[in-house]
PDB file of N, CA and C in Angstrom:
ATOM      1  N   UNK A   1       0.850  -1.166   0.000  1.00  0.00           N
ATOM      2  CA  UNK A   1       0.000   0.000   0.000  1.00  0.00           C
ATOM      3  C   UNK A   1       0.906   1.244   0.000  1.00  0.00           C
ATOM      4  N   UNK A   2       0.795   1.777  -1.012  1.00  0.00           N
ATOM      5  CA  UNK A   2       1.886   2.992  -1.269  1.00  0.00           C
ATOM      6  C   UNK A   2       1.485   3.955   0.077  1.00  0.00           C
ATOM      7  N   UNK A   3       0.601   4.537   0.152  1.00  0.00           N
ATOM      8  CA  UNK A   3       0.048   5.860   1.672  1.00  0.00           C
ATOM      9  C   UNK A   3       0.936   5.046   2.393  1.00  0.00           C
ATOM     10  N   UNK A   4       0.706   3.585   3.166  1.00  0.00           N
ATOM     11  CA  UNK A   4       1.448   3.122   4.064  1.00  0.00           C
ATOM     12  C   UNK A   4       2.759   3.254   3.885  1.00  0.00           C
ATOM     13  N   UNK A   5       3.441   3.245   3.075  1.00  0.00           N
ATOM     14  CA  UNK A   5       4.710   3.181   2.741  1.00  0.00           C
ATOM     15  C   UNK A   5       5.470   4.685   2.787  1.00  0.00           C
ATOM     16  N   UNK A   6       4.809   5.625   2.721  1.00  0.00           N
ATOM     17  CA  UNK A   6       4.901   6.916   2.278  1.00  0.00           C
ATOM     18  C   UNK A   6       4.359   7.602   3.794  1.00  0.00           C
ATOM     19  N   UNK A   7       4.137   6.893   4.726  1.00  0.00           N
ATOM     20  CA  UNK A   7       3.677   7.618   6.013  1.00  0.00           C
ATOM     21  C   UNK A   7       2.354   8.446   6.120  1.00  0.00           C
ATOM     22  N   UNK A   8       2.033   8.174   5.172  1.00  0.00           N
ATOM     23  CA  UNK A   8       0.594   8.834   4.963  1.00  0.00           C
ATOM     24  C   UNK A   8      -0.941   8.184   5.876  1.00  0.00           C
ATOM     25  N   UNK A   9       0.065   6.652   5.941  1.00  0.00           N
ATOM     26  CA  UNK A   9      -1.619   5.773   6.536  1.00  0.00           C
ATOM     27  C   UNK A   9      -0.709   4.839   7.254  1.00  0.00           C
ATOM     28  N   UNK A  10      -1.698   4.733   8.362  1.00  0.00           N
ATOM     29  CA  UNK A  10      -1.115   3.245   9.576  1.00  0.00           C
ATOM     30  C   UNK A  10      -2.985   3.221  10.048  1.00  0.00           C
ATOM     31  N   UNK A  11      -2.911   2.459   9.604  1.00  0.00           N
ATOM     32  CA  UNK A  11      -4.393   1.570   9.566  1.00  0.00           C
ATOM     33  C   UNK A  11      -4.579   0.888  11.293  1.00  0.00           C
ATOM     34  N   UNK A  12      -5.476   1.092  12.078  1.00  0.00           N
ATOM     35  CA  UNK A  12      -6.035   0.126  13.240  1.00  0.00           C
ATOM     36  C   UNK A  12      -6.755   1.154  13.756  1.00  0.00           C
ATOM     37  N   UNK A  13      -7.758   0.404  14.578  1.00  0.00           N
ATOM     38  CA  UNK A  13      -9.016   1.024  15.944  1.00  0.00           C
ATOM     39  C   UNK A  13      -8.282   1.417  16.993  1.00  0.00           C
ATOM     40  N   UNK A  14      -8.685   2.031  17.535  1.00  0.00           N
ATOM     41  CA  UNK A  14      -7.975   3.055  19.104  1.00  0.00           C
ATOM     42  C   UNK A  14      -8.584   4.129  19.718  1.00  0.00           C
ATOM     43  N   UNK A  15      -8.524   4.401  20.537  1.00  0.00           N
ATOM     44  CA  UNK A  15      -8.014   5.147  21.735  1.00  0.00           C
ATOM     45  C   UNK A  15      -6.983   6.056  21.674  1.00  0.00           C
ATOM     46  N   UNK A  16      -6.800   7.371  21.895  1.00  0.00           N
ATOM     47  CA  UNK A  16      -5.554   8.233  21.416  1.00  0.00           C
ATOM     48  C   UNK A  16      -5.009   8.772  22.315  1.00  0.00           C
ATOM     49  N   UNK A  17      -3.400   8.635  22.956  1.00  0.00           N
ATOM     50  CA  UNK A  17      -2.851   9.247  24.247  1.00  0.00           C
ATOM     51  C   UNK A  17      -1.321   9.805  23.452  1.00  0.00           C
ATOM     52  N   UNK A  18      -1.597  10.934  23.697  1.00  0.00           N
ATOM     53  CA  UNK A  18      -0.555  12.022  23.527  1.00  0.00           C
ATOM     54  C   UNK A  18       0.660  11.657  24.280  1.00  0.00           C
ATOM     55  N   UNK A  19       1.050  10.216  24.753  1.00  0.00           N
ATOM     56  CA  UNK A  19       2.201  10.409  25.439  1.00  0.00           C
ATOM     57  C   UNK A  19       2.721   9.545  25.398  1.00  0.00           C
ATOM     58  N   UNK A  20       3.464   8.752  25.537  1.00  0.00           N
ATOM     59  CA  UNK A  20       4.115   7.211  25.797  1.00  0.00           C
ATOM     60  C   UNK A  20       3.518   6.671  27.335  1.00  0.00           C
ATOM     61  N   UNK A  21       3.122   5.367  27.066  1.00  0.00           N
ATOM     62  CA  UNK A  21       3.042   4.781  27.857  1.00  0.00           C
ATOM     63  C   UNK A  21       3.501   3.468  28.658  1.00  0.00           C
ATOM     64  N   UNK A  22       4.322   3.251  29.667  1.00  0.00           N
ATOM     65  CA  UNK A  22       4.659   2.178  30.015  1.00  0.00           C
ATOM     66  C   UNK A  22       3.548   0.811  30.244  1.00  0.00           C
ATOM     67  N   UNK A  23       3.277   0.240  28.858  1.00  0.00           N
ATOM     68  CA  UNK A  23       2.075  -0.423  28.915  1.00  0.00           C
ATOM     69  C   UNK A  23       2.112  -1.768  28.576  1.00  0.00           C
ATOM     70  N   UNK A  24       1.829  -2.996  28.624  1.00  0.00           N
ATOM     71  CA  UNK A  24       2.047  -4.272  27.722  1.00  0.00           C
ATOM     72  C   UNK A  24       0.437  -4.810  27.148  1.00  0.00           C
ATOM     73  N   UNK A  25       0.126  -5.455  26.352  1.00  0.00           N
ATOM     74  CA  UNK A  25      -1.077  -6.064  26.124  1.00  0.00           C
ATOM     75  C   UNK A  25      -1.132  -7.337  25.129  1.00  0.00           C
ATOM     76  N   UNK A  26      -2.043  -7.633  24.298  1.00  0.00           N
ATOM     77  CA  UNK A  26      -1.957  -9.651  24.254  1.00  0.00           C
ATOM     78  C   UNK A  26      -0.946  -8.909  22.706  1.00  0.00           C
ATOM     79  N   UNK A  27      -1.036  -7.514  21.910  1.00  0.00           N
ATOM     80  CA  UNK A  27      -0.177  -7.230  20.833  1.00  0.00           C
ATOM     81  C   UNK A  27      -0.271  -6.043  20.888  1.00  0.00           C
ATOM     82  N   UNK A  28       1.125  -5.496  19.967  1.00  0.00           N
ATOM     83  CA  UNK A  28       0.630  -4.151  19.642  1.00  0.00           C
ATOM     84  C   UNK A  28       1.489  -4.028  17.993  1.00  0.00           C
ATOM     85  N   UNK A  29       1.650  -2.793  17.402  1.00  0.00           N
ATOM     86  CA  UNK A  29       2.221  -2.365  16.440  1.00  0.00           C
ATOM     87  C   UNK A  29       2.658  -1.040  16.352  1.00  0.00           C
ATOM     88  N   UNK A  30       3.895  -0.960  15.905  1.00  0.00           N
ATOM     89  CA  UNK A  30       4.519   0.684  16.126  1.00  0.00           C
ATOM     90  C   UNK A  30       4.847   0.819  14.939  1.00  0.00           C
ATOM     91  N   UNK A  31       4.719   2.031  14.322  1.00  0.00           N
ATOM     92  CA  UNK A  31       4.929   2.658  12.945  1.00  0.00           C
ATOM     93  C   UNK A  31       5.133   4.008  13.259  1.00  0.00           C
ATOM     94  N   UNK A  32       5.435   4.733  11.600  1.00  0.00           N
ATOM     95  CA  UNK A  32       5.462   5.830  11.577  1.00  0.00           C
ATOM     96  C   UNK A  32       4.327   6.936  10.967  1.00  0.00           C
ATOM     97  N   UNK A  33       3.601   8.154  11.189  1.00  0.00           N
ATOM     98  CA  UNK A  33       2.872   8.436  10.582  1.00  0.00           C
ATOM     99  C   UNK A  33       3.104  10.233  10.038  1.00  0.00           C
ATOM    100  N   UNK A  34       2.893  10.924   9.099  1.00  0.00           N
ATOM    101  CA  UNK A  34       3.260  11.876   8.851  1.00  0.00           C
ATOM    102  C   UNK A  34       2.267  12.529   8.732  1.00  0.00           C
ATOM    103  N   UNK A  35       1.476  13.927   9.336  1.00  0.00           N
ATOM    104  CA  UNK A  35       0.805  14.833   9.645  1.00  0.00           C
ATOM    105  C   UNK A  35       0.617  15.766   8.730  1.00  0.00           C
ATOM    106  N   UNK A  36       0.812  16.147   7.453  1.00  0.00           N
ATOM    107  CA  UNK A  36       1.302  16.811   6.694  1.00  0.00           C
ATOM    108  C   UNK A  36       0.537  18.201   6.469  1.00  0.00           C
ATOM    109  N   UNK A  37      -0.943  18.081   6.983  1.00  0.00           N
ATOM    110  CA  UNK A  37      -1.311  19.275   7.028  1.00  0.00           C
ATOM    111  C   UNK A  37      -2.116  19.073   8.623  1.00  0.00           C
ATOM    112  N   UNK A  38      -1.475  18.714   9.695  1.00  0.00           N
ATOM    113  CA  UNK A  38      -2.198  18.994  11.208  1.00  0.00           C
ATOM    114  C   UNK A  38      -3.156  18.346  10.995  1.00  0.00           C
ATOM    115  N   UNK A  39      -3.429  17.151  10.674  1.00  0.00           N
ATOM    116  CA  UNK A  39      -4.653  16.016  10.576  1.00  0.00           C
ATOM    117  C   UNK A  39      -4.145  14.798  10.453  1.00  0.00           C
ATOM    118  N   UNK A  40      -4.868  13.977  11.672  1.00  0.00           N
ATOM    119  CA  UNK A  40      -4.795  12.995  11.404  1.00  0.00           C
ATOM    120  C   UNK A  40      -6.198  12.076  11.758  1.00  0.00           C
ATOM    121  N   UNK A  41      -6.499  10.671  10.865  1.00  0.00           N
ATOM    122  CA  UNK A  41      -8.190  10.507  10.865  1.00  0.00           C
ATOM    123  C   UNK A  41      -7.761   9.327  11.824  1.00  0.00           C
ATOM    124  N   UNK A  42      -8.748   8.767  12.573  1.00  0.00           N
ATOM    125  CA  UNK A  42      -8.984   7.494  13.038  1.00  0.00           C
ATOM    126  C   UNK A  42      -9.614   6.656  12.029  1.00  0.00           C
ATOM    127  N   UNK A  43      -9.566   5.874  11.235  1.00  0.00           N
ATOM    128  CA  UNK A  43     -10.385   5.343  10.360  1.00  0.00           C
ATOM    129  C   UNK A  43     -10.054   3.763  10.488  1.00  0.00           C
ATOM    130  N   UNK A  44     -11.099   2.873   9.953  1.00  0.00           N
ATOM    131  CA  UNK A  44     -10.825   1.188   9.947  1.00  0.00           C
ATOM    132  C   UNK A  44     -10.147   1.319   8.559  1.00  0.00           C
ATOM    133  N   UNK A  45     -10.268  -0.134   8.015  1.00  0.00           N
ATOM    134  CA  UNK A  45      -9.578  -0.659   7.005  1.00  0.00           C
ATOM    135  C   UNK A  45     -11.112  -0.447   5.715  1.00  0.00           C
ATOM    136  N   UNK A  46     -12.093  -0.651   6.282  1.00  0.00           N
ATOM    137  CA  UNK A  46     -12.985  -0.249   5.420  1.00  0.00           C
ATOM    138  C   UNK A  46     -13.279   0.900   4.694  1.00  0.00           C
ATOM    139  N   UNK A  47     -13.373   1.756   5.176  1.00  0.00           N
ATOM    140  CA  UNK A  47     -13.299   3.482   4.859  1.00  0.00           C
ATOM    141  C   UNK A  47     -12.088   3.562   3.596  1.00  0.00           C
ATOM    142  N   UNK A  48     -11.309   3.461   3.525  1.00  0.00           N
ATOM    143  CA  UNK A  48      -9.786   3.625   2.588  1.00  0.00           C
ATOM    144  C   UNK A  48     -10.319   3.176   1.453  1.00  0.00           C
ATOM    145  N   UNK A  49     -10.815   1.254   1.952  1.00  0.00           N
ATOM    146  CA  UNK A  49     -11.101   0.893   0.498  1.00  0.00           C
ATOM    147  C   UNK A  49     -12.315   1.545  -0.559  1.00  0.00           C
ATOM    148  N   UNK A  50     -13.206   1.725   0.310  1.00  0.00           N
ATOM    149  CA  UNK A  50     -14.253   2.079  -0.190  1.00  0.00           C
ATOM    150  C   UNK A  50     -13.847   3.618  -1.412  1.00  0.00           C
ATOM    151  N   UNK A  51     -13.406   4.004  -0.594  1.00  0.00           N
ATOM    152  CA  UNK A  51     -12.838   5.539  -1.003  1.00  0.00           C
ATOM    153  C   UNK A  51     -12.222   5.547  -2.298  1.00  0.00           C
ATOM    154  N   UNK A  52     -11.159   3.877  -2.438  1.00  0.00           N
ATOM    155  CA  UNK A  52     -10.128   3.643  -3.350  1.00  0.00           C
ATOM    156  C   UNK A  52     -11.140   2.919  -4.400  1.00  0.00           C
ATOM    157  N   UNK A  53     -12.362   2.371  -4.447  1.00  0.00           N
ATOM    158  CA  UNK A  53     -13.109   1.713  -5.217  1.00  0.00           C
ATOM    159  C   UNK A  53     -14.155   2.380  -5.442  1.00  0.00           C
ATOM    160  N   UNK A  54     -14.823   3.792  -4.982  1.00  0.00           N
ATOM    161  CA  UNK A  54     -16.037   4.355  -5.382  1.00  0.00           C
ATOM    162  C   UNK A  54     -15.892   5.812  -5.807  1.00  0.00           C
ATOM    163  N   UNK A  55     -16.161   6.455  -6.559  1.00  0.00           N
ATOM    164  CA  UNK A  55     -15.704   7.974  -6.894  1.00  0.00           C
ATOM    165  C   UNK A  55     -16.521   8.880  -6.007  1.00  0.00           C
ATOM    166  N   UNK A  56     -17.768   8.176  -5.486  1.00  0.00           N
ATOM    167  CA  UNK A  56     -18.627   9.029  -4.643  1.00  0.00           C
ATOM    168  C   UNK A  56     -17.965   9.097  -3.298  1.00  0.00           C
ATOM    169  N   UNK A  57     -17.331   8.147  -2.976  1.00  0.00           N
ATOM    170  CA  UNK A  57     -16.663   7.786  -1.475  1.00  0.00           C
ATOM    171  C   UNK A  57     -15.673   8.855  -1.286  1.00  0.00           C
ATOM    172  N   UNK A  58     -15.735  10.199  -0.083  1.00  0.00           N
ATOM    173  CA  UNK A  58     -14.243  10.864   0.467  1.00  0.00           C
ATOM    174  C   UNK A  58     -14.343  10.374   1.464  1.00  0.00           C
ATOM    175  N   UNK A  59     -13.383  10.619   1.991  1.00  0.00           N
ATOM    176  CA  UNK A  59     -12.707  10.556   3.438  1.00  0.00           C
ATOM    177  C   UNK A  59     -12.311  11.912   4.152  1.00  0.00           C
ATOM    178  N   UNK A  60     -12.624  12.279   5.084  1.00  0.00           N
ATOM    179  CA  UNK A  60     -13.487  11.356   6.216  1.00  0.00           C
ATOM    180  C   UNK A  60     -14.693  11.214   5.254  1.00  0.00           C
ATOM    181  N   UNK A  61     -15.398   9.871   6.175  1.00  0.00           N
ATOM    182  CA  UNK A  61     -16.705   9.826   5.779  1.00  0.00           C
ATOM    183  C   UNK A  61     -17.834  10.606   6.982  1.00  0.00           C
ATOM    184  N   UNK A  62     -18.914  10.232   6.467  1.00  0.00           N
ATOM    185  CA  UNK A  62     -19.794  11.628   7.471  1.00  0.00           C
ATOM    186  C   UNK A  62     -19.568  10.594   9.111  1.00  0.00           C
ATOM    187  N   UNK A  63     -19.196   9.448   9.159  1.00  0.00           N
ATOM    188  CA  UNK A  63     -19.525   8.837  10.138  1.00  0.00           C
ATOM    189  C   UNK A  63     -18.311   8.902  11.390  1.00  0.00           C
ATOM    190  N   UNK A  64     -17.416   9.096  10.232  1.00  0.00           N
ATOM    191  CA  UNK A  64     -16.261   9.515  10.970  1.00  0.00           C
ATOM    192  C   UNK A  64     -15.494  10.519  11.060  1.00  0.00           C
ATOM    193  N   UNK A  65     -16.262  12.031  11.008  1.00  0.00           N
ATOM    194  CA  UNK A  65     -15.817  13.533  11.339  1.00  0.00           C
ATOM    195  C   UNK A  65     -15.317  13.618  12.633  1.00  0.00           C
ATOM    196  N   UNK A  66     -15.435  12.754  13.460  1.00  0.00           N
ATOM    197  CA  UNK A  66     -15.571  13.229  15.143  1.00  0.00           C
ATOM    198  C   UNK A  66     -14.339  12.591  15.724  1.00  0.00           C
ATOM    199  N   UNK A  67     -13.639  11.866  14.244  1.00  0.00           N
ATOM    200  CA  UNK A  67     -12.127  10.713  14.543  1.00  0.00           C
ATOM    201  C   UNK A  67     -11.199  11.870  13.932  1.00  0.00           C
ATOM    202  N   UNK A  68     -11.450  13.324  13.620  1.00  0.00           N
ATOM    203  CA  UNK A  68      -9.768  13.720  13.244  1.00  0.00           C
ATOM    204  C   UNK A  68      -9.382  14.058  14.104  1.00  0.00           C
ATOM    205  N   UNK A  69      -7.545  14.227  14.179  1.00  0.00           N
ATOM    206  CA  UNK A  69      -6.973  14.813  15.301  1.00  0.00           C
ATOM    207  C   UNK A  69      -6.361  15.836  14.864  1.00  0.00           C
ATOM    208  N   UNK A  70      -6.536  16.738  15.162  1.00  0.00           N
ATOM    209  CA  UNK A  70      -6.042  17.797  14.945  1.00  0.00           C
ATOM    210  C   UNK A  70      -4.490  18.152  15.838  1.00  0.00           C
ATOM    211  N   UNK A  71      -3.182  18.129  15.070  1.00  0.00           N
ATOM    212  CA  UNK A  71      -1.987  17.730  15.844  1.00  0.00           C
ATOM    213  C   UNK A  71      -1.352  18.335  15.237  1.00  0.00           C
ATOM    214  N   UNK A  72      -0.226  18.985  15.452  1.00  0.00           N
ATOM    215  CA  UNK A  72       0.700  20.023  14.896  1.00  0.00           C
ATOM    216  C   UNK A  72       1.742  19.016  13.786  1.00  0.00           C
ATOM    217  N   UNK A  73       1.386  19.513  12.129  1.00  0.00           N
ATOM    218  CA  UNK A  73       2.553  19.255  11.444  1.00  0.00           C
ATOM    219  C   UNK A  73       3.946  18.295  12.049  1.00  0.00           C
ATOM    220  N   UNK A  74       3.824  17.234  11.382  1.00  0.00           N
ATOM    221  CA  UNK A  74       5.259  16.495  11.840  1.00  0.00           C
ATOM    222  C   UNK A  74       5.169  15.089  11.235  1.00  0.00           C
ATOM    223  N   UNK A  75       6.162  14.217  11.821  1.00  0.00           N
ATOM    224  CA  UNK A  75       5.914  13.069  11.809  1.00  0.00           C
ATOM    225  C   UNK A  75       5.961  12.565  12.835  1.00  0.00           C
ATOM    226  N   UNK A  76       5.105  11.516  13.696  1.00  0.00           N
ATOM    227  CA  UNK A  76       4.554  10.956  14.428  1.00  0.00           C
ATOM    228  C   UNK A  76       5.018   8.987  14.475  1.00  0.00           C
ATOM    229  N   UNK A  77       5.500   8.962  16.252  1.00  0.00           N
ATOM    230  CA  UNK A  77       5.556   7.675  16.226  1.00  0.00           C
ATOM    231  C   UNK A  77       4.625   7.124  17.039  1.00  0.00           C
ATOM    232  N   UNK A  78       3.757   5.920  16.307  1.00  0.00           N
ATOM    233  CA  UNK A  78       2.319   5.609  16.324  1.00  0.00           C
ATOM    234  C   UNK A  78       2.397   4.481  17.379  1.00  0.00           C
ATOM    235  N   UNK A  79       2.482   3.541  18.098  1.00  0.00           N
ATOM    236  CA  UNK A  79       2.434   2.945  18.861  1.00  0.00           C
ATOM    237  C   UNK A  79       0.648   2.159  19.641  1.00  0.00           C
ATOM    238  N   UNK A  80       0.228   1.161  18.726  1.00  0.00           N
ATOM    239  CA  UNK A  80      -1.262   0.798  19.356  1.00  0.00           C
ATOM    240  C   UNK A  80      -1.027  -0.217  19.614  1.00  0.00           C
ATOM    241  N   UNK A  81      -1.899  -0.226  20.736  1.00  0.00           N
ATOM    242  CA  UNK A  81      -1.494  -1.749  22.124  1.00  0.00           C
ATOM    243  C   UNK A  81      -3.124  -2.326  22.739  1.00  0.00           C
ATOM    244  N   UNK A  82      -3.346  -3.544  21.687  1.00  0.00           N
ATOM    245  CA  UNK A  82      -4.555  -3.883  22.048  1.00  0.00           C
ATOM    246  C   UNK A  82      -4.091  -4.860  23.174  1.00  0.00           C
ATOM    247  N   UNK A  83      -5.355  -4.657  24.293  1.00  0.00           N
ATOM    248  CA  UNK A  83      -5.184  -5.134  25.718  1.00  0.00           C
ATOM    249  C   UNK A  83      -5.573  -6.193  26.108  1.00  0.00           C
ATOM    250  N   UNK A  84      -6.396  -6.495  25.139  1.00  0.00           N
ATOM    251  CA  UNK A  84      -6.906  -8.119  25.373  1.00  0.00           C
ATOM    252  C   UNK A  84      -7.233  -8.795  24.161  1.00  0.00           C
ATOM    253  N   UNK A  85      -7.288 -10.271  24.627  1.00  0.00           N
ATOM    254  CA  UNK A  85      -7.247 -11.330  23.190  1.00  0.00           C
ATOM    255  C   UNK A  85      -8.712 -10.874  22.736  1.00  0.00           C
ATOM    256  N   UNK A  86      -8.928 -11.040  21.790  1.00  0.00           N
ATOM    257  CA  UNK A  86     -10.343 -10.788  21.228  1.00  0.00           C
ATOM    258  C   UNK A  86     -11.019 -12.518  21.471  1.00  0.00           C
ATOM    259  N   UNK A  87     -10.115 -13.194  21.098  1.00  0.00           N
ATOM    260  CA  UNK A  87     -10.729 -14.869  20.967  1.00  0.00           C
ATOM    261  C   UNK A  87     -11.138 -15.031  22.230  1.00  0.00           C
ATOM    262  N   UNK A  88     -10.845 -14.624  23.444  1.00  0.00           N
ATOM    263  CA  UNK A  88     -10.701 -15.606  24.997  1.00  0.00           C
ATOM    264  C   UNK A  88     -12.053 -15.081  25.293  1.00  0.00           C
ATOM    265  N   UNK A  89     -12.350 -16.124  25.860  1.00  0.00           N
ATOM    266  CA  UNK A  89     -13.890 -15.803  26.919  1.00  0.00           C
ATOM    267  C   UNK A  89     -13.660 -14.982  27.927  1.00  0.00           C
ATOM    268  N   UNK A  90     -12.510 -14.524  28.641  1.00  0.00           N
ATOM    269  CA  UNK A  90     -12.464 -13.629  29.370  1.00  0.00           C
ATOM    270  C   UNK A  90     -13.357 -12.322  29.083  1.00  0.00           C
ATOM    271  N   UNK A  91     -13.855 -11.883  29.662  1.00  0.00           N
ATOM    272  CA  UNK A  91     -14.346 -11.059  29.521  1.00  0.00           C
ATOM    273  C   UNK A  91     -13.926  -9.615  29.941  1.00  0.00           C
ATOM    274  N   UNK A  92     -13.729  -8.328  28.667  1.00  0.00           N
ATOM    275  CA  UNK A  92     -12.797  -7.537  28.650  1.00  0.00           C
ATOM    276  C   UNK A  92     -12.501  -6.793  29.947  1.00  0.00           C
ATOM    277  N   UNK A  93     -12.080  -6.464  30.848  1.00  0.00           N
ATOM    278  CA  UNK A  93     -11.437  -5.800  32.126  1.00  0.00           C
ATOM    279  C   UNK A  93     -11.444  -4.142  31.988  1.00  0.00           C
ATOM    280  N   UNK A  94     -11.068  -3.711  31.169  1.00  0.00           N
ATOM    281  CA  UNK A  94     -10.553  -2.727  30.864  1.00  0.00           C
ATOM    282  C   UNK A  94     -11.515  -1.958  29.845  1.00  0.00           C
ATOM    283  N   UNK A  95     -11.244  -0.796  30.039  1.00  0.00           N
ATOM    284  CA  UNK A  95     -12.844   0.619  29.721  1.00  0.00           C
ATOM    285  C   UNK A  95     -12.415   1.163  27.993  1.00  0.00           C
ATOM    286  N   UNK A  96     -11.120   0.410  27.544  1.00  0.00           N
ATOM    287  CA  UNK A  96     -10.967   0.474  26.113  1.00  0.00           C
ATOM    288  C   UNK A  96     -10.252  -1.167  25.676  1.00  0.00           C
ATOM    289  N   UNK A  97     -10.069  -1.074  24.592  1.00  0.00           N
ATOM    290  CA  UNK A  97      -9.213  -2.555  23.970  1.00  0.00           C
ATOM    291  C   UNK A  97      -8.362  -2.251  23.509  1.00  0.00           C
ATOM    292  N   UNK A  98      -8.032  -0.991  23.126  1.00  0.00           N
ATOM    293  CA  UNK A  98      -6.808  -0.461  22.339  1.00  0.00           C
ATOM    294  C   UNK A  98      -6.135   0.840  22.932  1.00  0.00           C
ATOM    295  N   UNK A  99      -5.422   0.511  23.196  1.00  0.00           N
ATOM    296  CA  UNK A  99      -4.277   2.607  23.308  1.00  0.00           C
ATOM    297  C   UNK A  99      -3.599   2.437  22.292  1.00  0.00           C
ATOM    298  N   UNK A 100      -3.365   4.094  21.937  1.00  0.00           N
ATOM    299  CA  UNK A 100      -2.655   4.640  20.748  1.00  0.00           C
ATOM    300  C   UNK A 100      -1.925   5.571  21.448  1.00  0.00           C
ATOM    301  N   UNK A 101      -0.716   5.801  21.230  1.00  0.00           N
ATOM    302  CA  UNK A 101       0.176   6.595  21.448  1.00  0.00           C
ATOM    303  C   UNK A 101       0.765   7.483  20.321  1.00  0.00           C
ATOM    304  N   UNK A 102       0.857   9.141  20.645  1.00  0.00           N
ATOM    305  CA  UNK A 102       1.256   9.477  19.245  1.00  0.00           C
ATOM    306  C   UNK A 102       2.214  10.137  19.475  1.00  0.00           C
ATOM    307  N   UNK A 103       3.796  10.371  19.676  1.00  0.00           N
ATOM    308  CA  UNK A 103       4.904  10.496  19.962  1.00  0.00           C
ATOM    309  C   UNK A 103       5.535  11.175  18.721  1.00  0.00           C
ATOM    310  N   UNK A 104       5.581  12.394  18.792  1.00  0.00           N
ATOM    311  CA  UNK A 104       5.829  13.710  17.879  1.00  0.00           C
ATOM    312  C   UNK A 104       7.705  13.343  17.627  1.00  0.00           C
ATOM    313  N   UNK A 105       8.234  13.230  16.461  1.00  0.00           N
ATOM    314  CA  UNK A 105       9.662  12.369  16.099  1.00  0.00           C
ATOM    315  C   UNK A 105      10.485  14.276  16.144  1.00  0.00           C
TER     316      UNK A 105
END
């Protein structure tokens, strides 16, 4: 995916904390992301494609106006740490499933 490659897109669900956190959970993934005009969207994996396969489709979509972040120009190290297995019967503990960390480079 060229955006991915180009720092433009790091794709997953979250929770957003402006800071590093000393945290562990069942996974996570750290990337890089680039801000290029003080925006950045929360979006799934669905939204992109749709966008990339329909001419009517932008982004944001109306459903997800309330996911930009508004963050000062830069590039950004992305850090999301889902907290529990999705498979286990446990039942989730914790008041999110995902933190995101966004760590200004």
């Amino acid at each position: 995916m060229r955006e991915a490659r180009e720092q433009h897109l790091l794709v997953w669900s979250t929770d957003v904390l402006f800071q590093p956190v000393e945290l562990t959970g069942f996974r996570e993934v750290s990337g890089s992301i680039v801000a290029s005009q003080g925006r950045l969207l929360l979006t799934n994996y669905e939204s992109p494609t749709r966008a990339a396969q329909f001419a009517d489709v932008t982004l944001p979509e109306a459903h997800e106006r309330d996911q930009i972040l508004s963050v000062p120009p830069g590039t950004y190290e992305c850090r999301i740490i889902q907290l529990s297995d999705p498979a286990s019967d446990a039942p989730f503990g914790e008041p999110v499933n995902f933190i995101c960390t966004l760590t200004r480079r």
